[in-house]
PDB file of N, CA and C in Angstrom:
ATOM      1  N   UNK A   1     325.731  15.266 197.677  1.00  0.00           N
ATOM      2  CA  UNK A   1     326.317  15.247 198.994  1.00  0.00           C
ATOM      3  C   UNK A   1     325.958  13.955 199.712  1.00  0.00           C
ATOM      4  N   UNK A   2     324.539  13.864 199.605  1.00  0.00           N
ATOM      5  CA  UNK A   2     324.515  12.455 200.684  1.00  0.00           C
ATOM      6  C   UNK A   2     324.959  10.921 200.124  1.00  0.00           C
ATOM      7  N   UNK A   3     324.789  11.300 198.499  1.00  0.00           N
ATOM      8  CA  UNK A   3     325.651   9.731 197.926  1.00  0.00           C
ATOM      9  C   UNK A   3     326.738   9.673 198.005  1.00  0.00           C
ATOM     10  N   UNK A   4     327.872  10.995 197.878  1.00  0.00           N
ATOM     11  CA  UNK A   4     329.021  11.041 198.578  1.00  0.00           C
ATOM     12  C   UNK A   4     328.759  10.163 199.848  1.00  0.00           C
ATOM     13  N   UNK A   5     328.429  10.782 200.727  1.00  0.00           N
ATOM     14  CA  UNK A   5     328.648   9.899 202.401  1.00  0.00           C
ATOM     15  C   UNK A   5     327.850   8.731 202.513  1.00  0.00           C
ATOM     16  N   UNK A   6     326.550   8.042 201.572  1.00  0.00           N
ATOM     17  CA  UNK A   6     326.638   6.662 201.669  1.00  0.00           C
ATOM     18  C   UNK A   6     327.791   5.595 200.754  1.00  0.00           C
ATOM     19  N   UNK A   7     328.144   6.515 200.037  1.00  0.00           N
ATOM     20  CA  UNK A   7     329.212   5.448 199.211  1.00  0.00           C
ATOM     21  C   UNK A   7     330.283   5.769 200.392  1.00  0.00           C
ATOM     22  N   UNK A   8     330.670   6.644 200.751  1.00  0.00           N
ATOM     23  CA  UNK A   8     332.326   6.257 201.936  1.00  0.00           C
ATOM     24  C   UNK A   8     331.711   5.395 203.264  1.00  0.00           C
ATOM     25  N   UNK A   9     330.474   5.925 203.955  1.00  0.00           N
ATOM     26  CA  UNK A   9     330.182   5.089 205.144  1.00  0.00           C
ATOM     27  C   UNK A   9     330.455   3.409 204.522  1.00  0.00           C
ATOM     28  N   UNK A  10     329.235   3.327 203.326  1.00  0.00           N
ATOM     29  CA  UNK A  10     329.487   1.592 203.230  1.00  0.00           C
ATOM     30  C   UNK A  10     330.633   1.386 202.971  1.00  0.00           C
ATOM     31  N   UNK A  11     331.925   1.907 202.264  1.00  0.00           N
ATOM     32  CA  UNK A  11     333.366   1.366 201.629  1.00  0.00           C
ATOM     33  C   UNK A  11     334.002   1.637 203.480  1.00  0.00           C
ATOM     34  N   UNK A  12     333.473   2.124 204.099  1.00  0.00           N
ATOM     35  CA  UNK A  12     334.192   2.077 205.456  1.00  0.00           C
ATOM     36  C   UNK A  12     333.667   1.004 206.147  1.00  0.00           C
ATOM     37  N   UNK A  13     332.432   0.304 206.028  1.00  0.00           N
ATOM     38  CA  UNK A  13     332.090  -0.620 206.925  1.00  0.00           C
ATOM     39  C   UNK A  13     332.986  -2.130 206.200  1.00  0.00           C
ATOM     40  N   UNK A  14     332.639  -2.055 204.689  1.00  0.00           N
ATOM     41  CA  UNK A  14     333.541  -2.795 203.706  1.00  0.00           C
ATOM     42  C   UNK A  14     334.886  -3.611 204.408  1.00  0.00           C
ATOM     43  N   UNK A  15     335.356  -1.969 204.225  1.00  0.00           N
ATOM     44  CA  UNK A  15     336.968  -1.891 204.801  1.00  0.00           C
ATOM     45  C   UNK A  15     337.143  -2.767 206.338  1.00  0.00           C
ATOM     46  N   UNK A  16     335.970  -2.083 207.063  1.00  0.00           N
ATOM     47  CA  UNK A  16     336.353  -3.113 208.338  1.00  0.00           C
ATOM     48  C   UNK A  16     336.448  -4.559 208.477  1.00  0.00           C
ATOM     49  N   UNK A  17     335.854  -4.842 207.374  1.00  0.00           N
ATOM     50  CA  UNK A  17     335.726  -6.465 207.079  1.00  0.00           C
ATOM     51  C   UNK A  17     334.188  -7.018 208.296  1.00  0.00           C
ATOM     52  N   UNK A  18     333.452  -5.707 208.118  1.00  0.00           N
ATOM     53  CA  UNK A  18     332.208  -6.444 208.982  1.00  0.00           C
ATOM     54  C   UNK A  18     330.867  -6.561 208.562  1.00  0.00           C
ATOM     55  N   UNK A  19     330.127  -7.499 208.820  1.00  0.00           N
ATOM     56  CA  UNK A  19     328.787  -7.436 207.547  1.00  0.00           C
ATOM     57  C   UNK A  19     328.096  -6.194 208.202  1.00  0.00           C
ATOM     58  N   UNK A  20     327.010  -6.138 207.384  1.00  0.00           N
ATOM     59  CA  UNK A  20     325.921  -5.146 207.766  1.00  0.00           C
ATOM     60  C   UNK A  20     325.343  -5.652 209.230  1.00  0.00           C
ATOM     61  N   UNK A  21     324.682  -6.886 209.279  1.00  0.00           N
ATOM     62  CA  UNK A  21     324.095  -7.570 210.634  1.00  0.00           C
ATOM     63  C   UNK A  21     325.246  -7.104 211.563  1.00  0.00           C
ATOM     64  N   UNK A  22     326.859  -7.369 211.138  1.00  0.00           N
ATOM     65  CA  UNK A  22     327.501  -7.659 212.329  1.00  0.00           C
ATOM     66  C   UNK A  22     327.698  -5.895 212.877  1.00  0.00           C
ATOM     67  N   UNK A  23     328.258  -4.937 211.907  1.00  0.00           N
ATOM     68  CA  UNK A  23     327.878  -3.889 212.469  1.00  0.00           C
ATOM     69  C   UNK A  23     326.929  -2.883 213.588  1.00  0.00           C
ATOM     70  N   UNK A  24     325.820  -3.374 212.408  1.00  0.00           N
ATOM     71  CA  UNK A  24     324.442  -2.542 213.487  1.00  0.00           C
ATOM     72  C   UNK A  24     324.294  -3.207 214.519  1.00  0.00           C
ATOM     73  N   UNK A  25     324.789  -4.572 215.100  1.00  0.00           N
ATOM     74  CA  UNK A  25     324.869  -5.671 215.999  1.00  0.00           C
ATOM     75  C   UNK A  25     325.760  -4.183 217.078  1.00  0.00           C
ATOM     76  N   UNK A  26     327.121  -4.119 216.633  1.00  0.00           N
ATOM     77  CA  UNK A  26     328.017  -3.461 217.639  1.00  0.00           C
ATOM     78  C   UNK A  26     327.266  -2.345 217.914  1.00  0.00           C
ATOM     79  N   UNK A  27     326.499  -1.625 216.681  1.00  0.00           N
ATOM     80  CA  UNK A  27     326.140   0.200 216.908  1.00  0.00           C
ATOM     81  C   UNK A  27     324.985   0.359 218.241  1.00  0.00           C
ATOM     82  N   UNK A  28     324.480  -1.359 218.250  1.00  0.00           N
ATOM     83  CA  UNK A  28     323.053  -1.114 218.802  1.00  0.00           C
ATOM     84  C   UNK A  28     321.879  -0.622 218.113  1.00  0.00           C
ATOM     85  N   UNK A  29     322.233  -1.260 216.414  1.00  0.00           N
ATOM     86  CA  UNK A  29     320.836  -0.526 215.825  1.00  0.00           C
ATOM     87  C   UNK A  29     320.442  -1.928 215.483  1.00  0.00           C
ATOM     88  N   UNK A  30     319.059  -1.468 214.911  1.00  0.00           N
ATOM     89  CA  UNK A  30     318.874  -2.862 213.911  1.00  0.00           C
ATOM     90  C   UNK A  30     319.644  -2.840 212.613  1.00  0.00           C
ATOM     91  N   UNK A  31     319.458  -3.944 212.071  1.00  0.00           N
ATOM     92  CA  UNK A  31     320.166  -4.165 210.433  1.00  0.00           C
ATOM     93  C   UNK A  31     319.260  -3.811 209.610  1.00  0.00           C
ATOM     94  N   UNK A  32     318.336  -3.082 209.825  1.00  0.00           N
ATOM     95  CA  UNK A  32     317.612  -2.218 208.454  1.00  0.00           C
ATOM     96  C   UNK A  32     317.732  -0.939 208.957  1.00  0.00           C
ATOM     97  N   UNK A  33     318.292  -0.234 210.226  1.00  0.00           N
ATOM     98  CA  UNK A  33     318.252   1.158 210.030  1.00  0.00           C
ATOM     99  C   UNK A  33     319.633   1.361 209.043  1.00  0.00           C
ATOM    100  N   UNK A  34     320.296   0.375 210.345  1.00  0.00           N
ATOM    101  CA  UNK A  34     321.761   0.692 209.385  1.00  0.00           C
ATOM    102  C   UNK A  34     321.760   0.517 207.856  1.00  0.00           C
ATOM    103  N   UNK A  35     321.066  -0.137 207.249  1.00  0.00           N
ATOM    104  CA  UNK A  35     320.495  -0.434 205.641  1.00  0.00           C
ATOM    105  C   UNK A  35     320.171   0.524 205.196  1.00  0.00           C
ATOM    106  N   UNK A  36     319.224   1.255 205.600  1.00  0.00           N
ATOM    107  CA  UNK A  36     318.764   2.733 205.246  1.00  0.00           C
ATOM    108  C   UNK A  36     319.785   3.658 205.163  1.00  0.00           C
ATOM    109  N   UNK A  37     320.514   3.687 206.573  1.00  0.00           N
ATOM    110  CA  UNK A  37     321.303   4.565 206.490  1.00  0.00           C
ATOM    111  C   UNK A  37     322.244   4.384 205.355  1.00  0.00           C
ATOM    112  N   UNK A  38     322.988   3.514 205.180  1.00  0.00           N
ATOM    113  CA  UNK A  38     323.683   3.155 203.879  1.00  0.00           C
ATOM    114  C   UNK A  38     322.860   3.100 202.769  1.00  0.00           C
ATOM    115  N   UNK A  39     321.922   3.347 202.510  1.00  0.00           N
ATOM    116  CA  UNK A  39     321.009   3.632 201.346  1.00  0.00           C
ATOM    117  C   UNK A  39     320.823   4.708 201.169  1.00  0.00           C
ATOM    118  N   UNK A  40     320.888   5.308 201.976  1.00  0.00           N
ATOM    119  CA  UNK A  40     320.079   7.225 201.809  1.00  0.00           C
ATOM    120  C   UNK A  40     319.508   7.277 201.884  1.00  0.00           C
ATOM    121  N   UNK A  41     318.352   6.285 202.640  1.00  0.00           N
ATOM    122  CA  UNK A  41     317.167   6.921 203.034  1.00  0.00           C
ATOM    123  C   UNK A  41     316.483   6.848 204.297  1.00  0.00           C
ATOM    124  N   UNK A  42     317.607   7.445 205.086  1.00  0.00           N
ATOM    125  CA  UNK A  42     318.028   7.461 206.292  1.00  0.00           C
ATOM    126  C   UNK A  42     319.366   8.451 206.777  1.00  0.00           C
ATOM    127  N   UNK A  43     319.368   9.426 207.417  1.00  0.00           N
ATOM    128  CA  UNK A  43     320.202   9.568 208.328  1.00  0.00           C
ATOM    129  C   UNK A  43     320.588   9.379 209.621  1.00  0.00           C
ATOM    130  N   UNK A  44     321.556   9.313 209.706  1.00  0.00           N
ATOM    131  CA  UNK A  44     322.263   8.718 211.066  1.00  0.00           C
ATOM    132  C   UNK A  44     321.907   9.527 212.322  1.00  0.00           C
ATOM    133  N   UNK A  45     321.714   9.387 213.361  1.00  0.00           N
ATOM    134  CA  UNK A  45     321.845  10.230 214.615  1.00  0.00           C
ATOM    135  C   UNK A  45     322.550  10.198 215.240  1.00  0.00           C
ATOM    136  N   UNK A  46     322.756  11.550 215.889  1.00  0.00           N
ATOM    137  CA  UNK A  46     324.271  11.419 216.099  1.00  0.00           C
ATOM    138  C   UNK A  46     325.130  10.559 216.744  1.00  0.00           C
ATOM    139  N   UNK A  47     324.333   9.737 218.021  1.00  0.00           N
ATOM    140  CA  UNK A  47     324.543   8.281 218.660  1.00  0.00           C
ATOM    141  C   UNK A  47     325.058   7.993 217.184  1.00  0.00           C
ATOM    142  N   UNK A  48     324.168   7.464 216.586  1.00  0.00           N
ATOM    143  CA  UNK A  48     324.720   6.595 215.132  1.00  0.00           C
ATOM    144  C   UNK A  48     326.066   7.329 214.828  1.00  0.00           C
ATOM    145  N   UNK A  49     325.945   8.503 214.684  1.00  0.00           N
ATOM    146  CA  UNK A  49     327.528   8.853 214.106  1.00  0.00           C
ATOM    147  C   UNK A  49     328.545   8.508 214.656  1.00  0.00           C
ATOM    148  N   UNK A  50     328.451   9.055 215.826  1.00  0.00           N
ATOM    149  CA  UNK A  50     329.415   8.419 216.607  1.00  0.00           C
ATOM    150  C   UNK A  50     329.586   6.959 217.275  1.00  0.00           C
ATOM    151  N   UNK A  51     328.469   6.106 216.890  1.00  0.00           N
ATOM    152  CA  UNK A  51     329.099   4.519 216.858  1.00  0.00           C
ATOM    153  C   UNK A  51     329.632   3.860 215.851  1.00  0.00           C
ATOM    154  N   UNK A  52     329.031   4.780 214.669  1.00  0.00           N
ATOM    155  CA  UNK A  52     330.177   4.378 213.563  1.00  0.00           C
ATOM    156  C   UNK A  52     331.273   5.527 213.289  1.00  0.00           C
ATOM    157  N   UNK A  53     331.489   6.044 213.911  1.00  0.00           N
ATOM    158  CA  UNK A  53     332.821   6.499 213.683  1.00  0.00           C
ATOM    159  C   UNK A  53     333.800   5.784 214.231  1.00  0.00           C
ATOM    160  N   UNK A  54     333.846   5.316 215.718  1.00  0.00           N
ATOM    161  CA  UNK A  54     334.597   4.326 216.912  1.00  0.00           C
ATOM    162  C   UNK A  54     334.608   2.831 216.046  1.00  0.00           C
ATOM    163  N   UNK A  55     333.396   2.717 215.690  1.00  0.00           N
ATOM    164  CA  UNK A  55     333.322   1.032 215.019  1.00  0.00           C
ATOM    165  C   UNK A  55     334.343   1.266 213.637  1.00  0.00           C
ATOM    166  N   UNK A  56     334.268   2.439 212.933  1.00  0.00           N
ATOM    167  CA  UNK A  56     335.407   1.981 211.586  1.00  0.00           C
ATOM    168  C   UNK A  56     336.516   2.911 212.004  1.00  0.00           C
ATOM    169  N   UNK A  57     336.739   3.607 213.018  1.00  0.00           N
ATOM    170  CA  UNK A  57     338.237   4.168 213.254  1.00  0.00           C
ATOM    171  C   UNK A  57     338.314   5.501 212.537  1.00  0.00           C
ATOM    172  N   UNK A  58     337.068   6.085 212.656  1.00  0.00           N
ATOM    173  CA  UNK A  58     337.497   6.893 211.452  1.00  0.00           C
ATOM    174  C   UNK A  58     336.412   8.425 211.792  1.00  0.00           C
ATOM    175  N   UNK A  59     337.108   9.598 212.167  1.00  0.00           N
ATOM    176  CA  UNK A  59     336.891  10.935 212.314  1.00  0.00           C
ATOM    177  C   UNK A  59     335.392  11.106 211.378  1.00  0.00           C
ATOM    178  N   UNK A  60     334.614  12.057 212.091  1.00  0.00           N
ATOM    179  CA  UNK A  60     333.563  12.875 211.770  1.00  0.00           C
ATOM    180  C   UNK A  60     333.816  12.758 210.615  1.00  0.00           C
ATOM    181  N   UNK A  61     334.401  13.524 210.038  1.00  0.00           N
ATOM    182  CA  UNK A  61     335.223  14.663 209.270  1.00  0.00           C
ATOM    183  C   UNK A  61     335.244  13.719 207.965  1.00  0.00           C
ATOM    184  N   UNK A  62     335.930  12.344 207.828  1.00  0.00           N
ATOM    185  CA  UNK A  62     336.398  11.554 207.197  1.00  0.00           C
ATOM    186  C   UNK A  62     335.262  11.044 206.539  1.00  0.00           C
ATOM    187  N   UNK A  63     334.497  10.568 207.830  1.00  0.00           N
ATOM    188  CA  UNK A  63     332.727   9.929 207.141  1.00  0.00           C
ATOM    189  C   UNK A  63     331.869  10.803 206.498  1.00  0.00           C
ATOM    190  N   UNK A  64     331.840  12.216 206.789  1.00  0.00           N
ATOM    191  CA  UNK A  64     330.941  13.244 206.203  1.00  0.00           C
ATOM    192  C   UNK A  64     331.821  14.365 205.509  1.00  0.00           C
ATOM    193  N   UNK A  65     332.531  13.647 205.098  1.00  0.00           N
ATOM    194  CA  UNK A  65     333.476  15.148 203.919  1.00  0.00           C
ATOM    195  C   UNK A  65     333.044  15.821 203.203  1.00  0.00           C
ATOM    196  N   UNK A  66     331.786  15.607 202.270  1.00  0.00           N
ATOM    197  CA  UNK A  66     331.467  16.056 201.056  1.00  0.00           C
ATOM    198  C   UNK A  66     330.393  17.027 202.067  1.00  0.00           C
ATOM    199  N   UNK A  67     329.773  16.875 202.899  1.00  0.00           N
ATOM    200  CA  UNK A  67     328.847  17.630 204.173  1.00  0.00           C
ATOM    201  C   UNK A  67     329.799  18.659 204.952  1.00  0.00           C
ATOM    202  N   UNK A  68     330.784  18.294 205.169  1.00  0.00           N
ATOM    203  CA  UNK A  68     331.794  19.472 206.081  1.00  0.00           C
ATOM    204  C   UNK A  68     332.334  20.664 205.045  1.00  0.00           C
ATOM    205  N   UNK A  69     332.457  19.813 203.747  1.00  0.00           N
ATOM    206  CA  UNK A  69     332.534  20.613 202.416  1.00  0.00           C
ATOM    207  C   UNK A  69     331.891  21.261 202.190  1.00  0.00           C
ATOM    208  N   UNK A  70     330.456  21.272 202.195  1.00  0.00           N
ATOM    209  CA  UNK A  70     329.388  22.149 201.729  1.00  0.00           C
ATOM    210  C   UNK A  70     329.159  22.975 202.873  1.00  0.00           C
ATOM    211  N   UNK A  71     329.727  22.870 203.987  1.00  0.00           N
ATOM    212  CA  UNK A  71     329.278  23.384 204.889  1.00  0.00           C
ATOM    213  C   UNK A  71     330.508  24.951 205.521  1.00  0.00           C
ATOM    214  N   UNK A  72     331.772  24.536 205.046  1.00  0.00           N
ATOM    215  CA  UNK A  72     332.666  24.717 205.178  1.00  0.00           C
ATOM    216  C   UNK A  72     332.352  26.399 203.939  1.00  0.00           C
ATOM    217  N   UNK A  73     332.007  25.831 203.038  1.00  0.00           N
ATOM    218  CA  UNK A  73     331.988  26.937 201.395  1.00  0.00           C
ATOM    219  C   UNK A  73     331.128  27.836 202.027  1.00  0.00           C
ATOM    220  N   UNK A  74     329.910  27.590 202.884  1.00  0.00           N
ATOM    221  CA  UNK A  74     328.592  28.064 203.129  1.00  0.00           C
ATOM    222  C   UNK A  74     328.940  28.990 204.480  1.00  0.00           C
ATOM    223  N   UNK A  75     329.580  28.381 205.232  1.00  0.00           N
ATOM    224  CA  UNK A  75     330.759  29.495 206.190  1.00  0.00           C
ATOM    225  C   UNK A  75     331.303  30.659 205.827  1.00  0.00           C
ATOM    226  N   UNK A  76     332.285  30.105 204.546  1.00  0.00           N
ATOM    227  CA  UNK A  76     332.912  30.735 204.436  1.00  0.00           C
ATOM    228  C   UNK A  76     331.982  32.360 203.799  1.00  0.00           C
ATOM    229  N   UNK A  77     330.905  32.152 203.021  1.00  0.00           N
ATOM    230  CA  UNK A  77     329.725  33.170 202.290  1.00  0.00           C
ATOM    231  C   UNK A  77     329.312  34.130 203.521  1.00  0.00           C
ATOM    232  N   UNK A  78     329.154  33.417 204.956  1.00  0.00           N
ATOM    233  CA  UNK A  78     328.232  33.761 205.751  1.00  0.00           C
ATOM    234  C   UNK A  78     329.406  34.483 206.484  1.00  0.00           C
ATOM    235  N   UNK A  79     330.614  33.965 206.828  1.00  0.00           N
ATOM    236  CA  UNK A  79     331.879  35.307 207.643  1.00  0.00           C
ATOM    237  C   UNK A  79     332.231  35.989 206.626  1.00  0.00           C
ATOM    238  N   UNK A  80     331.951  36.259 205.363  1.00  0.00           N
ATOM    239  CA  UNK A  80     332.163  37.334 204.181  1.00  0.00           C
ATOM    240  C   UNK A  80     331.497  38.334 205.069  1.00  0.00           C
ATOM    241  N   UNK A  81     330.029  37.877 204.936  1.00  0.00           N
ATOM    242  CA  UNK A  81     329.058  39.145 205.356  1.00  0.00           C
ATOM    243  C   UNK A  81     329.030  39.320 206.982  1.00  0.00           C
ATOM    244  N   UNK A  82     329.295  38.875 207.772  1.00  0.00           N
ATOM    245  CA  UNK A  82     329.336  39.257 209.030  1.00  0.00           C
ATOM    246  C   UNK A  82     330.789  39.835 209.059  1.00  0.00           C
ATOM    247  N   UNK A  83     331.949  39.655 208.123  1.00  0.00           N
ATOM    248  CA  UNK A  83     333.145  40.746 208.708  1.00  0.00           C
ATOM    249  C   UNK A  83     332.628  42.297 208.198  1.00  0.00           C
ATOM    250  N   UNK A  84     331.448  42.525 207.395  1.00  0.00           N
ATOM    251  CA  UNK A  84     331.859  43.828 206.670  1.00  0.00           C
ATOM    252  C   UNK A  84     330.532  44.394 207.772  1.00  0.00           C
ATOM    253  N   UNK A  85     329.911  43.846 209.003  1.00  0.00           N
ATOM    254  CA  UNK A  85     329.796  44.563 209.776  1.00  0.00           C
ATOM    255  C   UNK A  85     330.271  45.005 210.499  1.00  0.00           C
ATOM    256  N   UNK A  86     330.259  46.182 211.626  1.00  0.00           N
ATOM    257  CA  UNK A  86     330.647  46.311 212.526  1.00  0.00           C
ATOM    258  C   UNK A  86     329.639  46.568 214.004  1.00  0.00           C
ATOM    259  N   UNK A  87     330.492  46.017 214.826  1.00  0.00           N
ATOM    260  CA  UNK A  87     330.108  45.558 215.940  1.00  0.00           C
ATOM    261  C   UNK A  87     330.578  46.493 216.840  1.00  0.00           C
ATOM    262  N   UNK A  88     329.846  47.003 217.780  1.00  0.00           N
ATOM    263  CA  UNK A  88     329.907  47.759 219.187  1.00  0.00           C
ATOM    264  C   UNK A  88     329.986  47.808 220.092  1.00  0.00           C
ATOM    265  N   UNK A  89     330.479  47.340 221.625  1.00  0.00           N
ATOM    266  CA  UNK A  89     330.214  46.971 222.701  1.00  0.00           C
ATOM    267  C   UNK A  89     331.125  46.004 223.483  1.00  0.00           C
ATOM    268  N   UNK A  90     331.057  45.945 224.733  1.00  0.00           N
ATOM    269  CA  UNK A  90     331.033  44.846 225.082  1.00  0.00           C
ATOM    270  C   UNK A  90     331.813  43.230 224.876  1.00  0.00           C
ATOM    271  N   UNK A  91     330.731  43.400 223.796  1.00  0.00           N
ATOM    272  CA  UNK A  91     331.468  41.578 223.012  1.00  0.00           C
ATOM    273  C   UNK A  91     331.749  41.978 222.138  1.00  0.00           C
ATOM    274  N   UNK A  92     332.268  42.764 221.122  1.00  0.00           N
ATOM    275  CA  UNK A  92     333.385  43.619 219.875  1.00  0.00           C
ATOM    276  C   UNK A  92     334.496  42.616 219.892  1.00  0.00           C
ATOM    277  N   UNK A  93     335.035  42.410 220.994  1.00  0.00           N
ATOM    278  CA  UNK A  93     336.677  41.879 220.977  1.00  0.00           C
ATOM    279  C   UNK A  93     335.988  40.199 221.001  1.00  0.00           C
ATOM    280  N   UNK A  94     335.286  39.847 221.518  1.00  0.00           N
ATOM    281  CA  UNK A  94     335.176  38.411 221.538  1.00  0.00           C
ATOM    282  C   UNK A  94     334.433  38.070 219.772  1.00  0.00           C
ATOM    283  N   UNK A  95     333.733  38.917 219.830  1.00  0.00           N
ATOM    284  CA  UNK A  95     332.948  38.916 218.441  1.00  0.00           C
ATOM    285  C   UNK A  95     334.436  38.851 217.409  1.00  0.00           C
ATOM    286  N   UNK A  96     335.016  39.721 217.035  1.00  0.00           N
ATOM    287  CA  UNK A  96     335.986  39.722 216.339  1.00  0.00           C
ATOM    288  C   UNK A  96     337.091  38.729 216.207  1.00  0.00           C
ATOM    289  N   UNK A  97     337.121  38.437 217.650  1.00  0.00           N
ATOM    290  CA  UNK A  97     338.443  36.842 217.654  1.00  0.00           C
ATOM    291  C   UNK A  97     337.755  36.038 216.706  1.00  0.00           C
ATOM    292  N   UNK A  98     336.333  35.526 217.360  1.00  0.00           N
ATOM    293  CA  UNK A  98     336.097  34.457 216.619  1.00  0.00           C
ATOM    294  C   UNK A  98     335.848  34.340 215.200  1.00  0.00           C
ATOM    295  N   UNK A  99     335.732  35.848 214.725  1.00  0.00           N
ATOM    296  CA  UNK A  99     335.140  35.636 213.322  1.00  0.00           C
ATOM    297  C   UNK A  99     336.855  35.759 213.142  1.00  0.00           C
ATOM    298  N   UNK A 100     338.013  36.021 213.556  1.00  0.00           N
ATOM    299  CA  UNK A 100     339.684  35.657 213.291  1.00  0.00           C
ATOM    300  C   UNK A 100     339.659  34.617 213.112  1.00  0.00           C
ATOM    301  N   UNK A 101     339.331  33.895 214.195  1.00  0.00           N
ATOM    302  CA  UNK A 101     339.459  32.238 214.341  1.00  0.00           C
ATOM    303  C   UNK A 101     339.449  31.562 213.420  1.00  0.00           C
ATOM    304  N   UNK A 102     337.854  31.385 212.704  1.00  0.00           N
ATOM    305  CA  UNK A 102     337.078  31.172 211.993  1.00  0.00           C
ATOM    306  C   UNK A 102     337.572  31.338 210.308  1.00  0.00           C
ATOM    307  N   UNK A 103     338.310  32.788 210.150  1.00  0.00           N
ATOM    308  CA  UNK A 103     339.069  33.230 208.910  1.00  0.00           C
ATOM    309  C   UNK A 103     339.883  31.907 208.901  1.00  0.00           C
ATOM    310  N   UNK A 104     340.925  32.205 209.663  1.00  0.00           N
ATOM    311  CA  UNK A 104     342.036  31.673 209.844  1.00  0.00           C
ATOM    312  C   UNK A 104     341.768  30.108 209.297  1.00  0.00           C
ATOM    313  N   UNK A 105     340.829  29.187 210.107  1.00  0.00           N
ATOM    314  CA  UNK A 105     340.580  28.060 210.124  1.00  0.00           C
ATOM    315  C   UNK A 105     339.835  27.352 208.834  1.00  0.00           C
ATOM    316  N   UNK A 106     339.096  28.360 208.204  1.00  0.00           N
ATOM    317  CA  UNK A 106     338.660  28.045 206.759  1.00  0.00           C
ATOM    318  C   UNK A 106     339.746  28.513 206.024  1.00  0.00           C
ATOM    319  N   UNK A 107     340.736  29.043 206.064  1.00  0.00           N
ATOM    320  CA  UNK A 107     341.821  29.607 205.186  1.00  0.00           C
ATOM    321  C   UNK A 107     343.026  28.290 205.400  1.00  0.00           C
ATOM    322  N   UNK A 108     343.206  28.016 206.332  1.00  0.00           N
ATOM    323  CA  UNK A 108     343.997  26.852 206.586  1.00  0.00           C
ATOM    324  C   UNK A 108     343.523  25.914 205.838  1.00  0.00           C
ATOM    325  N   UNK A 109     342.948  25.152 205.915  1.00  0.00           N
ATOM    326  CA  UNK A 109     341.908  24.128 205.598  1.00  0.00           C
ATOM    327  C   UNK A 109     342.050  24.516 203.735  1.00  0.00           C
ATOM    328  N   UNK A 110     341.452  25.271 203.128  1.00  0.00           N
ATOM    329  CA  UNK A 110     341.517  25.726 202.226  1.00  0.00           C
ATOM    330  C   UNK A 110     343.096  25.669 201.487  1.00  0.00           C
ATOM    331  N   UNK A 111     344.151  26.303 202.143  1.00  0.00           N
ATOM    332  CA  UNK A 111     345.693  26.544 201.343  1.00  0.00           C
ATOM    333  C   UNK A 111     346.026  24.710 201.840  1.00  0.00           C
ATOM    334  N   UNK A 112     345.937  23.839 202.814  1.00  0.00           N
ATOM    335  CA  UNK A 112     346.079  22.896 202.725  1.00  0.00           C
ATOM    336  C   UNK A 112     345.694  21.830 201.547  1.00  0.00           C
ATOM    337  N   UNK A 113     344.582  21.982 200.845  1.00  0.00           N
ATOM    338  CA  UNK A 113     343.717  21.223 200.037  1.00  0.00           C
ATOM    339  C   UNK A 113     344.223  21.950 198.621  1.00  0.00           C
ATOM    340  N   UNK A 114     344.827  22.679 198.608  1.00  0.00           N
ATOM    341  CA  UNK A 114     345.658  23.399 197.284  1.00  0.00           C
ATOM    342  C   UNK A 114     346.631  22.780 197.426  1.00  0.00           C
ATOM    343  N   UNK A 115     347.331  22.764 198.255  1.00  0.00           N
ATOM    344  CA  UNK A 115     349.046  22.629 198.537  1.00  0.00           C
ATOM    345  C   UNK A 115     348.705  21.089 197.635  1.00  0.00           C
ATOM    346  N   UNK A 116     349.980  20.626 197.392  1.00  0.00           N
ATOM    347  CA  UNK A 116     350.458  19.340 196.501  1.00  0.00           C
ATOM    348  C   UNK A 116     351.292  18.391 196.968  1.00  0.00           C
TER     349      UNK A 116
END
């Protein structure tokens, strides 16, 4: 997972046509966090995420795929077992939308990435 997202972060900084110095220059880091971070031995905070997301044009989602992936599968395990409870009260109807929501939105996501 995390060599997934240092090989796309660096092919995204690549892509921008900007060095390492000139980057962490824009992010406000130094040029060895950002080094690390493109090494793996380092993660980003979320400041960091989101100055390199704005600096290469490019969604959460896009920079950490193989992470939204694992995270996404690990969802999906965890609303398995919270639909086959049931809930009482109160928050029943709000409880239930969201674990709808939630179906819905990993199921989308999912028949999209099949589709051809």
């Amino acid at each position: 997972m995390i060599h997934d997202f240092v090989l796309d972060l660096r092919e995204a900084r690549r892509k921008s046509g900007l060095t390492q110095s000139e980057c962490a220059q824009l992010a406000g880091i130094s040029g060895s966090i950002l080094s690390k971070i493109e090494n793996g031995t380092r993660m980003p905070s979320l400041v960091e995420i989101c100055a390199l997301s704005i600096i290469y044009g490019k969604s959460f989602e896009s920079l950490f795929g193989a992470i939204f992936d694992e995270i996404r599968a690990e969802l999906a395990v965890n609303l398995e077992q919270l639909e086959k409870a049931v809930k009482h009260g109160p928050d029943a109807v709000s409880y239930k939308a969201t674990l709808s929501r939630l179906r819905d939105y990993l199921y989308d996501l999912s028949a999209a990435e099949d589709a051809p």
